[in-house]
PDB file of N, CA and C in Angstrom:
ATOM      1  N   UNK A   1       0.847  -1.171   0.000  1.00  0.00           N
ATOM      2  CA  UNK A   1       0.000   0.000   0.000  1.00  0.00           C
ATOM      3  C   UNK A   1       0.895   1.238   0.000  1.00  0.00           C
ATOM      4  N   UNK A   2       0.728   2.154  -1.030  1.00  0.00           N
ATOM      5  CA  UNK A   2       1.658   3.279  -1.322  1.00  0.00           C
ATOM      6  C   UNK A   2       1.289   4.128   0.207  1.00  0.00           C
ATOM      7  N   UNK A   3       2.324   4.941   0.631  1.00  0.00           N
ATOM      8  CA  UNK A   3       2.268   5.530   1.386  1.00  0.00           C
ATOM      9  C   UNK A   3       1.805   6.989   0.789  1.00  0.00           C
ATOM     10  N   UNK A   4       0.854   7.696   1.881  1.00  0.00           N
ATOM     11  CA  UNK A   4       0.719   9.083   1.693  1.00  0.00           C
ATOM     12  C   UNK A   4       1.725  10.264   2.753  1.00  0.00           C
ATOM     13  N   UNK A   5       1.926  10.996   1.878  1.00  0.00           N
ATOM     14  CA  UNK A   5       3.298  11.739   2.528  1.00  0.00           C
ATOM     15  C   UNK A   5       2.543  13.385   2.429  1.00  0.00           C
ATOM     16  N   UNK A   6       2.735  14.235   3.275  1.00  0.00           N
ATOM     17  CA  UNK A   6       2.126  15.343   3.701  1.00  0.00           C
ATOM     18  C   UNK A   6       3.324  16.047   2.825  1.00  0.00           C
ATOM     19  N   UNK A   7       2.983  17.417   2.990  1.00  0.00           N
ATOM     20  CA  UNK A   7       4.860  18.384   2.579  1.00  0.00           C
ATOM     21  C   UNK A   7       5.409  18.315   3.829  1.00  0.00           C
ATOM     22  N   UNK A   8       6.943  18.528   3.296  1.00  0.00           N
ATOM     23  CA  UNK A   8       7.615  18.522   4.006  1.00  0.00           C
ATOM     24  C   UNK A   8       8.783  19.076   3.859  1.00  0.00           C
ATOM     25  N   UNK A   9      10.278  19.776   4.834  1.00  0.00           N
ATOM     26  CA  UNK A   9      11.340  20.521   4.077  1.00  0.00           C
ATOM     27  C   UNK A   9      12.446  19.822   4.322  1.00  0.00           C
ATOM     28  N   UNK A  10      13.332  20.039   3.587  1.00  0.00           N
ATOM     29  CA  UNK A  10      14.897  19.289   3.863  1.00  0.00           C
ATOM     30  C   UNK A  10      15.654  20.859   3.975  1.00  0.00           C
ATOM     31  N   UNK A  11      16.074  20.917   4.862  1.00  0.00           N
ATOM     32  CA  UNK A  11      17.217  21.466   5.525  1.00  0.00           C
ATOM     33  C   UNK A  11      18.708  21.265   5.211  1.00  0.00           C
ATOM     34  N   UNK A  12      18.946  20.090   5.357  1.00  0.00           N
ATOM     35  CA  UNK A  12      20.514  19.512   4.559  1.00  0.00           C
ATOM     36  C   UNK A  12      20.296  18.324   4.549  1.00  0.00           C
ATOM     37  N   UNK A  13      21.011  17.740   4.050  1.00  0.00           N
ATOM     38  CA  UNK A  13      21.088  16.027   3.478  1.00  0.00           C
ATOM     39  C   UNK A  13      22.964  15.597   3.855  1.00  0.00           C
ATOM     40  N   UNK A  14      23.256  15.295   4.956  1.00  0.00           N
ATOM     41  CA  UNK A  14      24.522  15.267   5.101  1.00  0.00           C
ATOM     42  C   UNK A  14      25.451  13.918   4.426  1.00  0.00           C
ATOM     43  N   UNK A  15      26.945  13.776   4.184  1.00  0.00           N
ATOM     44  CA  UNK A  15      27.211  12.293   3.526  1.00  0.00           C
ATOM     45  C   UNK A  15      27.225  11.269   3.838  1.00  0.00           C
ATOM     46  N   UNK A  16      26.575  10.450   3.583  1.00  0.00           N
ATOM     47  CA  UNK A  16      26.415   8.498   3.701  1.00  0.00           C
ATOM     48  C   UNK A  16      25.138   9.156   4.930  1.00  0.00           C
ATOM     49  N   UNK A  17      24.356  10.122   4.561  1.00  0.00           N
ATOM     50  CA  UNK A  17      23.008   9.919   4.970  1.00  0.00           C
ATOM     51  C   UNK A  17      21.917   9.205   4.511  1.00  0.00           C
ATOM     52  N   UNK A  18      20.660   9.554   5.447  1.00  0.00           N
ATOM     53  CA  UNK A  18      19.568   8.387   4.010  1.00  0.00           C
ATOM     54  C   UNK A  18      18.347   9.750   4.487  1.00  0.00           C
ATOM     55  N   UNK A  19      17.666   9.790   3.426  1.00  0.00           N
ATOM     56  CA  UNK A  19      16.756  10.387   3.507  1.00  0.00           C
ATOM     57  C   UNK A  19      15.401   9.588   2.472  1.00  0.00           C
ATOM     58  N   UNK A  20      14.413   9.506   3.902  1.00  0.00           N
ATOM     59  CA  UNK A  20      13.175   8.655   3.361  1.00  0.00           C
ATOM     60  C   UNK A  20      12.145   8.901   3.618  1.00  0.00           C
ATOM     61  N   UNK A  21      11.320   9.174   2.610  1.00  0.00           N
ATOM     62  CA  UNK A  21       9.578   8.967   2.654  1.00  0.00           C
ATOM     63  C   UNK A  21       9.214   8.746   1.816  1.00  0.00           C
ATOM     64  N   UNK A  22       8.074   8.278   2.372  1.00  0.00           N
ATOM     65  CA  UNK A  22       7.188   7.120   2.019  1.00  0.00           C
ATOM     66  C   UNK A  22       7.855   5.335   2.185  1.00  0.00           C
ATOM     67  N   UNK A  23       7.032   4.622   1.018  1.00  0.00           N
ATOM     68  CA  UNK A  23       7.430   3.304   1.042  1.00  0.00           C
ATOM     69  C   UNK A  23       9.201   2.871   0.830  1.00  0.00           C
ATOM     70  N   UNK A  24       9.481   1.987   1.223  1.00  0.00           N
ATOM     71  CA  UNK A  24      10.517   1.927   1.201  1.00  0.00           C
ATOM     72  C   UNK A  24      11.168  -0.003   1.226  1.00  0.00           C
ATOM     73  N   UNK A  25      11.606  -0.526   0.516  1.00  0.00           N
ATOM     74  CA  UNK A  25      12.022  -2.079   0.399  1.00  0.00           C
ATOM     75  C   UNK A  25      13.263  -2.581   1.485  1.00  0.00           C
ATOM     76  N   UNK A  26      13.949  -1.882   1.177  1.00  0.00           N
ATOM     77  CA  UNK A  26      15.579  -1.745   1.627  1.00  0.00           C
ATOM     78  C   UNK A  26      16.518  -0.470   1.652  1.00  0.00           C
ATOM     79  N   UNK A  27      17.284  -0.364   2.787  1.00  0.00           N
ATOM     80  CA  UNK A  27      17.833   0.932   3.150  1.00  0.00           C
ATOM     81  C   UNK A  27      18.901   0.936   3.649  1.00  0.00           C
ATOM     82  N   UNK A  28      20.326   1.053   2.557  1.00  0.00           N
ATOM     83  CA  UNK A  28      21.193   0.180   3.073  1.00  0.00           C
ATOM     84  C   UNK A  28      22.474   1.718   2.671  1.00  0.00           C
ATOM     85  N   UNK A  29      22.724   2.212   4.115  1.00  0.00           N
ATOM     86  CA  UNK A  29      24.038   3.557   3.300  1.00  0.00           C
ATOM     87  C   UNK A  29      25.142   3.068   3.990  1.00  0.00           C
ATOM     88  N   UNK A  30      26.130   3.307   3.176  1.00  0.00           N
ATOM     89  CA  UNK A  30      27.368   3.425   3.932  1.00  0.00           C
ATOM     90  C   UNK A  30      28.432   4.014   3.580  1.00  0.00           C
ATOM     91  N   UNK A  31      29.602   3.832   4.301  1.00  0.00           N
ATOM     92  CA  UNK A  31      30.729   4.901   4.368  1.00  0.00           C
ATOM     93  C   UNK A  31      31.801   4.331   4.370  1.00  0.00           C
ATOM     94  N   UNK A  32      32.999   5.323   3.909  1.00  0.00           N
ATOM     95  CA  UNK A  32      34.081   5.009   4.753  1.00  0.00           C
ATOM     96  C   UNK A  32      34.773   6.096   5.308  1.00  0.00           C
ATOM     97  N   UNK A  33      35.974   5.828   6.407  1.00  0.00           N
ATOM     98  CA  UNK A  33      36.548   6.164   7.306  1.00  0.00           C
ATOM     99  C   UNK A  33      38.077   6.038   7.504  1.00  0.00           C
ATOM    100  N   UNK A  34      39.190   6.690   7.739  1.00  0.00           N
ATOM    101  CA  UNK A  34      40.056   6.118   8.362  1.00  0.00           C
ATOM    102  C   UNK A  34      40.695   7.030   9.698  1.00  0.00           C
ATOM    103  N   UNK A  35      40.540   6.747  10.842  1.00  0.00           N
ATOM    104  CA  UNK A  35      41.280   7.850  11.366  1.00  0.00           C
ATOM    105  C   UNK A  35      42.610   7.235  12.248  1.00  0.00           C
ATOM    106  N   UNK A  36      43.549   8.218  11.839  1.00  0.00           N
ATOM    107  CA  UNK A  36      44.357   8.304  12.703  1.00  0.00           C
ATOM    108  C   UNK A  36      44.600   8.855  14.253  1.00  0.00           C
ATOM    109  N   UNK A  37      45.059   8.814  15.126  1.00  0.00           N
ATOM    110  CA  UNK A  37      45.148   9.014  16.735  1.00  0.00           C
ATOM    111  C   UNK A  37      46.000   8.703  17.446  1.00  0.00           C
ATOM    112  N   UNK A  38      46.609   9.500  18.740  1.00  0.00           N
ATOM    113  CA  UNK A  38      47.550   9.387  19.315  1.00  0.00           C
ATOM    114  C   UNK A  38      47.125   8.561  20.537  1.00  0.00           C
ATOM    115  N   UNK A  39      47.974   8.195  21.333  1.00  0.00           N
ATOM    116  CA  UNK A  39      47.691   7.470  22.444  1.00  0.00           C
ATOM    117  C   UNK A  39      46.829   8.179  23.333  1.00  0.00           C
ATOM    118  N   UNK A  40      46.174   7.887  24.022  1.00  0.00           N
ATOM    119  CA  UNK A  40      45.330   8.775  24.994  1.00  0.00           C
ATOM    120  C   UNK A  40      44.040   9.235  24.374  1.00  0.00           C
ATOM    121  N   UNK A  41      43.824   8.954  22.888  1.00  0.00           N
ATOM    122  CA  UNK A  41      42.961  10.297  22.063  1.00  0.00           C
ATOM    123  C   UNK A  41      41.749  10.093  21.952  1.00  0.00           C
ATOM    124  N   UNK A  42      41.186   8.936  22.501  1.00  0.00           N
ATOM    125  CA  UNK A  42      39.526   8.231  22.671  1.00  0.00           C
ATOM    126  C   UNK A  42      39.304   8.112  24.108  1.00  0.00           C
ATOM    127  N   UNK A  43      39.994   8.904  24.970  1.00  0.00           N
ATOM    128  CA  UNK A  43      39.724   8.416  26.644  1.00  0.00           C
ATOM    129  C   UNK A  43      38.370   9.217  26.653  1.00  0.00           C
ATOM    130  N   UNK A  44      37.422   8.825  27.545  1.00  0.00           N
ATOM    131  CA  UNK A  44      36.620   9.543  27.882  1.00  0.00           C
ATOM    132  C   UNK A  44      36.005   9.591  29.428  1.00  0.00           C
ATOM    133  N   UNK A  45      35.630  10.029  29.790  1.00  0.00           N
ATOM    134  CA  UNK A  45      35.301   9.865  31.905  1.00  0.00           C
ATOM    135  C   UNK A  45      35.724  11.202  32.293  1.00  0.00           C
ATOM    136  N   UNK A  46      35.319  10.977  33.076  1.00  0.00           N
ATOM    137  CA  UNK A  46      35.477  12.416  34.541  1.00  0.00           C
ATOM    138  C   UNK A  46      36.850  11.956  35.066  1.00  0.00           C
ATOM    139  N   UNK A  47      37.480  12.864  35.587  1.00  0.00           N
ATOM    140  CA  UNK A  47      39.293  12.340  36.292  1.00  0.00           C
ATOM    141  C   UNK A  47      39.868  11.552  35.864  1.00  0.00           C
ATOM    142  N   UNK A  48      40.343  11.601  34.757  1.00  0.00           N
ATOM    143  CA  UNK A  48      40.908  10.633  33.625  1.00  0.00           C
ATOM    144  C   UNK A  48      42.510  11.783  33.722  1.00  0.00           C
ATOM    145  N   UNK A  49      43.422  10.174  34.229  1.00  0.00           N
ATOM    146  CA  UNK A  49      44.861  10.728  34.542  1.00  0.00           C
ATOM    147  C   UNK A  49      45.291   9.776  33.563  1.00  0.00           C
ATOM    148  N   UNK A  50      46.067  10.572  32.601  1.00  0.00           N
ATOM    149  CA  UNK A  50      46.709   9.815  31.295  1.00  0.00           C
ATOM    150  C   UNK A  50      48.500  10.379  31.506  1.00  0.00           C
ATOM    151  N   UNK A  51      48.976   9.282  31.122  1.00  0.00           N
ATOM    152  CA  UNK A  51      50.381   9.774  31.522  1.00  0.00           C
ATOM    153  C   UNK A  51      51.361   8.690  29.782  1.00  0.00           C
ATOM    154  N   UNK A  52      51.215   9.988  28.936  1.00  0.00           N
ATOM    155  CA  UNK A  52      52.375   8.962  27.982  1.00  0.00           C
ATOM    156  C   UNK A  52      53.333   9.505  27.494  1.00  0.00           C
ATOM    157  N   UNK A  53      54.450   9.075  27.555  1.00  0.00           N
ATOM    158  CA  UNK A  53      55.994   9.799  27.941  1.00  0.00           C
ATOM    159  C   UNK A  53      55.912  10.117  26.397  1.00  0.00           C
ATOM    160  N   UNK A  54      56.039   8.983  25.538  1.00  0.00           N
ATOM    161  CA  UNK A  54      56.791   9.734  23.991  1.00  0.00           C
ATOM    162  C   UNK A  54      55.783   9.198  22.979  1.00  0.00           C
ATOM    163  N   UNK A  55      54.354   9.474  22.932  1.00  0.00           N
ATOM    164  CA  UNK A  55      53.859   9.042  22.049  1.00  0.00           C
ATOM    165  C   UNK A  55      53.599   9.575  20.785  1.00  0.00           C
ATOM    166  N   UNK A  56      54.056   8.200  19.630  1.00  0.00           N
ATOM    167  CA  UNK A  56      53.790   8.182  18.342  1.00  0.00           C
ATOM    168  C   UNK A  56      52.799   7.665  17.479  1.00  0.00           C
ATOM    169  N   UNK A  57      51.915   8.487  16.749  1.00  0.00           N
ATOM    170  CA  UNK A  57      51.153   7.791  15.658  1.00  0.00           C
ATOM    171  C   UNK A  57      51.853   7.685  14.507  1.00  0.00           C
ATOM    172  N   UNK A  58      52.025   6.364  14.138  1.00  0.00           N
ATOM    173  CA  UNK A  58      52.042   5.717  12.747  1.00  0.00           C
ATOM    174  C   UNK A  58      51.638   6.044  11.694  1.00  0.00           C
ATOM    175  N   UNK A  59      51.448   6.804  10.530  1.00  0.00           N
ATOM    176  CA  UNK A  59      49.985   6.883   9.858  1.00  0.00           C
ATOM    177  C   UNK A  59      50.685   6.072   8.058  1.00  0.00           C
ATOM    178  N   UNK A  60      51.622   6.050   8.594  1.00  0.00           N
ATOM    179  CA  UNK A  60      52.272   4.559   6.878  1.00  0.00           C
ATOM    180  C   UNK A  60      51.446   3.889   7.012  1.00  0.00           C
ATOM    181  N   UNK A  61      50.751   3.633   5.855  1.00  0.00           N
ATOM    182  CA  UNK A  61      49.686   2.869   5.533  1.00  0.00           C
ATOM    183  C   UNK A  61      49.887   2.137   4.014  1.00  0.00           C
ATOM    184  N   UNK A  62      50.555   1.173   4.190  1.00  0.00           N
ATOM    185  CA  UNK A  62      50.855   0.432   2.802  1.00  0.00           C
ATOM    186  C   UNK A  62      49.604  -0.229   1.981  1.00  0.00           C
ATOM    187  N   UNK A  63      48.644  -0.228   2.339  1.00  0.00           N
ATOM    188  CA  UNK A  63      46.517  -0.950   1.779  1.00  0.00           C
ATOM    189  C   UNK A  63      46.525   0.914   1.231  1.00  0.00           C
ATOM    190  N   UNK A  64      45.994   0.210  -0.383  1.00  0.00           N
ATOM    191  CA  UNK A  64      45.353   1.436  -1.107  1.00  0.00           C
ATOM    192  C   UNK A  64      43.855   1.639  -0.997  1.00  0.00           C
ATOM    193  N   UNK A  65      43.134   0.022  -0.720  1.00  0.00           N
ATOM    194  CA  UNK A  65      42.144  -0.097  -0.343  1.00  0.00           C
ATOM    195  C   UNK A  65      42.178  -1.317   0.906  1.00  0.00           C
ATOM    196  N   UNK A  66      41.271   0.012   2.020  1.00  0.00           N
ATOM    197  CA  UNK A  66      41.047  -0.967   3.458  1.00  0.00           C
ATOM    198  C   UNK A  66      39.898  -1.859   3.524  1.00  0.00           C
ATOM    199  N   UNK A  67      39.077  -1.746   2.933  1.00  0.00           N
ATOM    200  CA  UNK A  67      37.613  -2.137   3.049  1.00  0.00           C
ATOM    201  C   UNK A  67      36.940  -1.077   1.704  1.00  0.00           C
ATOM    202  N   UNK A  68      36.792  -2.163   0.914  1.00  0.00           N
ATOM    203  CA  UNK A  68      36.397  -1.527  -0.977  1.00  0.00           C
ATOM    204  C   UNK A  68      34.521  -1.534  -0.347  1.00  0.00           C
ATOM    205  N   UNK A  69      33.849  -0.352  -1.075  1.00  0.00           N
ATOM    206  CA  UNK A  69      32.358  -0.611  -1.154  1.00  0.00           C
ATOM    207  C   UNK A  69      31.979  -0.185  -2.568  1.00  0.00           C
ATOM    208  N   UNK A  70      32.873  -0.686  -3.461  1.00  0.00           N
ATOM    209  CA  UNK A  70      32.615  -0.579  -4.478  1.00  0.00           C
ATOM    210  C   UNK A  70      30.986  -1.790  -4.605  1.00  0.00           C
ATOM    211  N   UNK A  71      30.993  -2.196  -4.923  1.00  0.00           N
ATOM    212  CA  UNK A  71      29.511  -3.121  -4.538  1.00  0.00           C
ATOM    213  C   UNK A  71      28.890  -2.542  -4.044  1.00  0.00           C
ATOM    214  N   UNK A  72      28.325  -1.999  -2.857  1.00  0.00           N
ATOM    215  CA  UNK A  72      27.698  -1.944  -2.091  1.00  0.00           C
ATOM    216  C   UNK A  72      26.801  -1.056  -2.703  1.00  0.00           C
ATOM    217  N   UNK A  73      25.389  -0.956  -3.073  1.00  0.00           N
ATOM    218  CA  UNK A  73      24.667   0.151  -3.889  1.00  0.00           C
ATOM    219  C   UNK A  73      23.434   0.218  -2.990  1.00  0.00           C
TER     220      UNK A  73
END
């Protein structure tokens, strides 16, 4: 049964978003990502004592592709 859809406004549509109305089969977005980070750089909490003498991020990355979504439609 087709759906009935009122008006409505789009504001922004941001990337590897989904924007939907009405009927819909399958709803499948995705992305990719890579981030780099130093030691300490995802802590999160209240009184968080981090102590790292000489830290190095790596970011040599010898993979041209980490995870392909070429497929993925």
């Amino acid at each position: 049964m087709p759906a009935i859809v009122g008006a409505f406004k789009v504001n922004s549509v941001g990337t590897s978003s989904v924007l939907h109305i009405g009927d819909v089969l399958n709803i499948s977005p995705y992305s990719e990502v890579k981030t780099f980070a130093g030691a300490g750089s995802f802590n999160t909490g209240d009184g968080l004592n981090i102590f790292n003498q000489n830290s190095v991020t790596n970011t040599y990355d010898r993979d041209l592709v980490d995870q392909p979504t070429v497929l993925n439609a």
